[in-house]
N, C-alpha and C. Protein backbone atom coordinates (compact mmCIF):
# COMPACT_ATOMS: atom_id res chain seq x y z
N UNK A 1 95.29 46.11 125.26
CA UNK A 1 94.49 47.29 125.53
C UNK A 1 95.41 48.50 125.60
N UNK A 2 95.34 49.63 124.43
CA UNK A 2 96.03 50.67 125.30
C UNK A 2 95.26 51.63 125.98
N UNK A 3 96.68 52.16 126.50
CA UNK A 3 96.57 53.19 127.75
C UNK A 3 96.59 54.28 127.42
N UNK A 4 95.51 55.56 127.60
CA UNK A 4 96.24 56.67 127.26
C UNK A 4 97.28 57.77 128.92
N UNK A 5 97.70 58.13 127.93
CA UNK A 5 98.69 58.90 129.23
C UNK A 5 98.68 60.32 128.59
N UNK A 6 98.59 61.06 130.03
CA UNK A 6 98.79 62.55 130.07
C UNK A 6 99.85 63.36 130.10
N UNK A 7 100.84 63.71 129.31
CA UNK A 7 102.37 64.33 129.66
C UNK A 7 101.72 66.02 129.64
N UNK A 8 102.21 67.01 130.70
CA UNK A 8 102.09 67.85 130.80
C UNK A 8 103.58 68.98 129.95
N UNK A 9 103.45 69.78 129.34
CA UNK A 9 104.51 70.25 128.59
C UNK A 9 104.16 71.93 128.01
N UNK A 10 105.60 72.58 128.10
CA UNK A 10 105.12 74.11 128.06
C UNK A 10 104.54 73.98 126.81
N UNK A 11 104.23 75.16 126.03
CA UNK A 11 104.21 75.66 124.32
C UNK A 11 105.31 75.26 123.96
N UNK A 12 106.92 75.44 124.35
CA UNK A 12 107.76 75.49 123.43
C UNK A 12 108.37 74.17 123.53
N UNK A 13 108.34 73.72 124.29
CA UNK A 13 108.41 71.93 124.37
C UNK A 13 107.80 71.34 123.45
N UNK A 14 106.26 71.62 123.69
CA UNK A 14 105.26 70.74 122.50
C UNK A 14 105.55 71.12 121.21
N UNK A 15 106.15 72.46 121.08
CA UNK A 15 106.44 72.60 119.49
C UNK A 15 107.96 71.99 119.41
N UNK A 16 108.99 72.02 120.01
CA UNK A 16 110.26 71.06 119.81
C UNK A 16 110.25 69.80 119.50
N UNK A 17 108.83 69.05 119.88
CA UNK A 17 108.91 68.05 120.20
C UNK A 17 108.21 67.57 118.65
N UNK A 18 107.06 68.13 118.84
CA UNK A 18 106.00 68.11 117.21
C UNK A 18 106.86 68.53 116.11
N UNK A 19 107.88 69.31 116.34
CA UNK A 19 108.99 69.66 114.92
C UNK A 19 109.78 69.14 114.39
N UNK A 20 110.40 68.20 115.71
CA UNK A 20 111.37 67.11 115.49
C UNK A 20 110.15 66.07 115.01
N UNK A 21 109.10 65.48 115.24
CA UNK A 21 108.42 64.65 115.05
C UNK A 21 108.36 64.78 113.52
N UNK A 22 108.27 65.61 112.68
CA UNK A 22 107.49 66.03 111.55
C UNK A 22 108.77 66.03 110.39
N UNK A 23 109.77 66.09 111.34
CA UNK A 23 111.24 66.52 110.10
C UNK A 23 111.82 64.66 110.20
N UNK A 24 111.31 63.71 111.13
CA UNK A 24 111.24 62.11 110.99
C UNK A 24 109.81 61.79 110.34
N UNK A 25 109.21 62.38 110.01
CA UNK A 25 107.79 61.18 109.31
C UNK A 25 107.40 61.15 110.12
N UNK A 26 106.95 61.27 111.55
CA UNK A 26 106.19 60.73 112.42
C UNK A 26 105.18 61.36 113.28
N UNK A 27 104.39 60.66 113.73
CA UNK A 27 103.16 61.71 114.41
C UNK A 27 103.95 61.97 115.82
N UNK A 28 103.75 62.92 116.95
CA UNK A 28 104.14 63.13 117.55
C UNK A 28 103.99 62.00 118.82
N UNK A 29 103.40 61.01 118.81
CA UNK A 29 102.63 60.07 119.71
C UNK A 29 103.78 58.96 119.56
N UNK A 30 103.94 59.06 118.47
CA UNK A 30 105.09 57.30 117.98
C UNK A 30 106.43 58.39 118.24
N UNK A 31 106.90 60.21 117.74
CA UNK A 31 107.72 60.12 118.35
C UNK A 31 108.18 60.34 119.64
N UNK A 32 107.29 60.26 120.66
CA UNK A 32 107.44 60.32 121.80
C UNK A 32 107.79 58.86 122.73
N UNK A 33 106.91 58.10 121.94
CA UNK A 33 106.80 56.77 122.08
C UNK A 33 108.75 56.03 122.23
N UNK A 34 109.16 56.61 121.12
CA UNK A 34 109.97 55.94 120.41
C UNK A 34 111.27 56.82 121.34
N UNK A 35 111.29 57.72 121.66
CA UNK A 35 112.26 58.55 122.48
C UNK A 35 112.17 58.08 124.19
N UNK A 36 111.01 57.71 124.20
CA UNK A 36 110.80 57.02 125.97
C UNK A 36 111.24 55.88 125.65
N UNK A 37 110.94 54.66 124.72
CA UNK A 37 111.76 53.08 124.40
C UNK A 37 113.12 53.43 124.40
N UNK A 38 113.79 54.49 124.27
CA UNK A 38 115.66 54.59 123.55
C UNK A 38 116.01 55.15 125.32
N UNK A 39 115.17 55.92 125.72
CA UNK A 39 115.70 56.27 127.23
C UNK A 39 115.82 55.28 128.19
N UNK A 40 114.84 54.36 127.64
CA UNK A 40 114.61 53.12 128.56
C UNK A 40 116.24 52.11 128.64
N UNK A 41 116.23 51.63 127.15
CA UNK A 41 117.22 51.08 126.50
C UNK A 41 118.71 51.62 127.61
N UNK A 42 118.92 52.83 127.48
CA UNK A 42 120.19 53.90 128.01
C UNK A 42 120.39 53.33 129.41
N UNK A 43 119.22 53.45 130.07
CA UNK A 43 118.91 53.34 131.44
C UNK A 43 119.28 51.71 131.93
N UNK A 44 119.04 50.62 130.62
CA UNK A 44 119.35 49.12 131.10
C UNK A 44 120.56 49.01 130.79
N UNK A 45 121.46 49.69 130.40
CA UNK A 45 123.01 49.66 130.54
C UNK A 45 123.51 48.22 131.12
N UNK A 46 124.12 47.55 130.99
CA UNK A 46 124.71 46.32 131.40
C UNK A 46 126.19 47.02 131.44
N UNK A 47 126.53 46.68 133.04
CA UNK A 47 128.04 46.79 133.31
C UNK A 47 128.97 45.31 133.51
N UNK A 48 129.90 45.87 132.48
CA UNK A 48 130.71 44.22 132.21
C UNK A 48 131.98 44.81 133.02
N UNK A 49 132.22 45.77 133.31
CA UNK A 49 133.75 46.16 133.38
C UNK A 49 133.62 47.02 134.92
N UNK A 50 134.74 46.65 135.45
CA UNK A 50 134.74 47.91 136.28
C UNK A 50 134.93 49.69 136.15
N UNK A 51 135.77 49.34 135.21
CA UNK A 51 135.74 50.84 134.23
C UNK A 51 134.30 51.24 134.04
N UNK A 52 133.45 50.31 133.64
CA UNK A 52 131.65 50.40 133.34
C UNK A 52 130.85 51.15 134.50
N UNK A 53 131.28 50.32 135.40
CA UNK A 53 130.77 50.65 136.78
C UNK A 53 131.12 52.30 137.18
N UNK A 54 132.24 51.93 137.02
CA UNK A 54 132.98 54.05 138.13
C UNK A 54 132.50 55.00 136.86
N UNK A 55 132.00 54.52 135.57
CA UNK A 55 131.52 55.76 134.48
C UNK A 55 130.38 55.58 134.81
N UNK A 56 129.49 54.91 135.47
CA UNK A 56 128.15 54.68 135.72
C UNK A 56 127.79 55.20 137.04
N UNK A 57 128.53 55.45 138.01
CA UNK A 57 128.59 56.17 139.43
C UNK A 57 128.81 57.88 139.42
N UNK A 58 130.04 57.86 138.03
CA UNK A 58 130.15 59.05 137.64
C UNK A 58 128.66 59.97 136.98
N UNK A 59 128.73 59.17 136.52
CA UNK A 59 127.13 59.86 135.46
C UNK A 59 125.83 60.05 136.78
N UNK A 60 125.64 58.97 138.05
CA UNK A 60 124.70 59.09 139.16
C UNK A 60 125.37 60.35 139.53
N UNK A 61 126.64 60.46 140.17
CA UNK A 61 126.75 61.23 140.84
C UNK A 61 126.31 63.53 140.09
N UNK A 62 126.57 63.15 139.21
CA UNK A 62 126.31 64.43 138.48
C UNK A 62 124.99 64.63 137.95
N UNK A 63 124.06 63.63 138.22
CA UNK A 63 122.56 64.30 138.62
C UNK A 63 122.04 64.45 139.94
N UNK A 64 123.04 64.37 140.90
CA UNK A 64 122.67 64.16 142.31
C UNK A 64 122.23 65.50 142.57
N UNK A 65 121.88 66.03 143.35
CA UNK A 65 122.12 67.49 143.81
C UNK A 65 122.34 67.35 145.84
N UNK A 66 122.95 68.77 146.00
CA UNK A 66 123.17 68.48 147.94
C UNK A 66 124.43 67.06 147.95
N UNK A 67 124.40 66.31 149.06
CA UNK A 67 125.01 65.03 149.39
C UNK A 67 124.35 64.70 150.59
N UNK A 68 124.56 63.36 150.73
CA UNK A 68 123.61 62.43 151.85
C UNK A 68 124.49 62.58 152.79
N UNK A 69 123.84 62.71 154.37
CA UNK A 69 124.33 62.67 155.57
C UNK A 69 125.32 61.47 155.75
N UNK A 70 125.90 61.58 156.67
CA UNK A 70 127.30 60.36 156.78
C UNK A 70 126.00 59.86 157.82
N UNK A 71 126.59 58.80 158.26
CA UNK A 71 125.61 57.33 158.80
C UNK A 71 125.38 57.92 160.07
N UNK A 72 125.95 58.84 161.16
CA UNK A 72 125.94 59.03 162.20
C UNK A 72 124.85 59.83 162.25
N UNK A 73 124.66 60.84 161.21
CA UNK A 73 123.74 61.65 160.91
C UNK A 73 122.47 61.11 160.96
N UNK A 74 122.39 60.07 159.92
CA UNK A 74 121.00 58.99 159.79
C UNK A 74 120.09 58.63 160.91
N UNK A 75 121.33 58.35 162.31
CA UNK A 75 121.30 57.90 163.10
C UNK A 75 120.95 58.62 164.23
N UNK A 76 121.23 59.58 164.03
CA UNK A 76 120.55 60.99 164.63
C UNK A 76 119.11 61.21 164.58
N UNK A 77 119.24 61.22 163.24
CA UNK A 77 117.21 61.90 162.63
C UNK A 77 116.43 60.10 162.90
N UNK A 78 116.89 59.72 162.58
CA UNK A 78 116.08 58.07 163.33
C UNK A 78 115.66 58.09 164.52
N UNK A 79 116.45 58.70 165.47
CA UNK A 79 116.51 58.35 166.91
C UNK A 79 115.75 59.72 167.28
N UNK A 80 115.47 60.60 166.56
CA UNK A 80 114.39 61.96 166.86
C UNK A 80 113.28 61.16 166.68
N UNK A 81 113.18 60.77 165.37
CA UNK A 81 111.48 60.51 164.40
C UNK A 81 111.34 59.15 166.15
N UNK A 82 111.87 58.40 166.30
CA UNK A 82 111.44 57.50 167.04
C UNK A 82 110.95 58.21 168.56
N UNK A 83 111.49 59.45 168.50
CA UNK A 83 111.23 59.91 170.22
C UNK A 83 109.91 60.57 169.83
N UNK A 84 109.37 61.21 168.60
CA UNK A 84 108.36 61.71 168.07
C UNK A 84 106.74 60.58 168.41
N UNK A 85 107.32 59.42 168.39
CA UNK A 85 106.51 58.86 168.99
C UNK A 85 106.19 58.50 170.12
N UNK A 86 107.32 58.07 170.84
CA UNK A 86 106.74 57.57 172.19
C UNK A 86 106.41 58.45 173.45
């Protein structure tokens, strides 16, 4: 059974996207299709190496934005949210 799905996208997106589609042969549906299967693919990365790993922490860390509280911190806002209740 398929599914249809709703992607929301400016004007100039939908035309980047429909232009590239058209200069491959393809309707814009298969190439969208086909660009979400290759992101997918990227994303199942198999790490064999440790070298694999610290380029794979590297690449997390540079979409991160801010940085996470150190543990004491955690431990802080836990022990508020819990007084919030009782």
């Amino acid at each position: 059974m398929a599914v249809r799905i709703q992607v929301i996208l400016t004007e100039e997106e939908a035309a980047e996207f429909k232009n590239q589609a058209v200069k491959e042969s393809k309707s814009l549906s298969s190439w969208l299709k086909e660009a979400a299967k290759k992101r997918l693919k990227e994303v199942r990365v198999k790490l064999r190496s440790s070298k694999q790993l610290a380029l794979f922490f590297e690449e997390c860390d540079k979409r991160e934005m801010g940085s996470e509280p150190e543990w004491e911190e955690h431990k802080r806002m836990i022990a508020q949210g819990k007084g919030a209740f009782l």
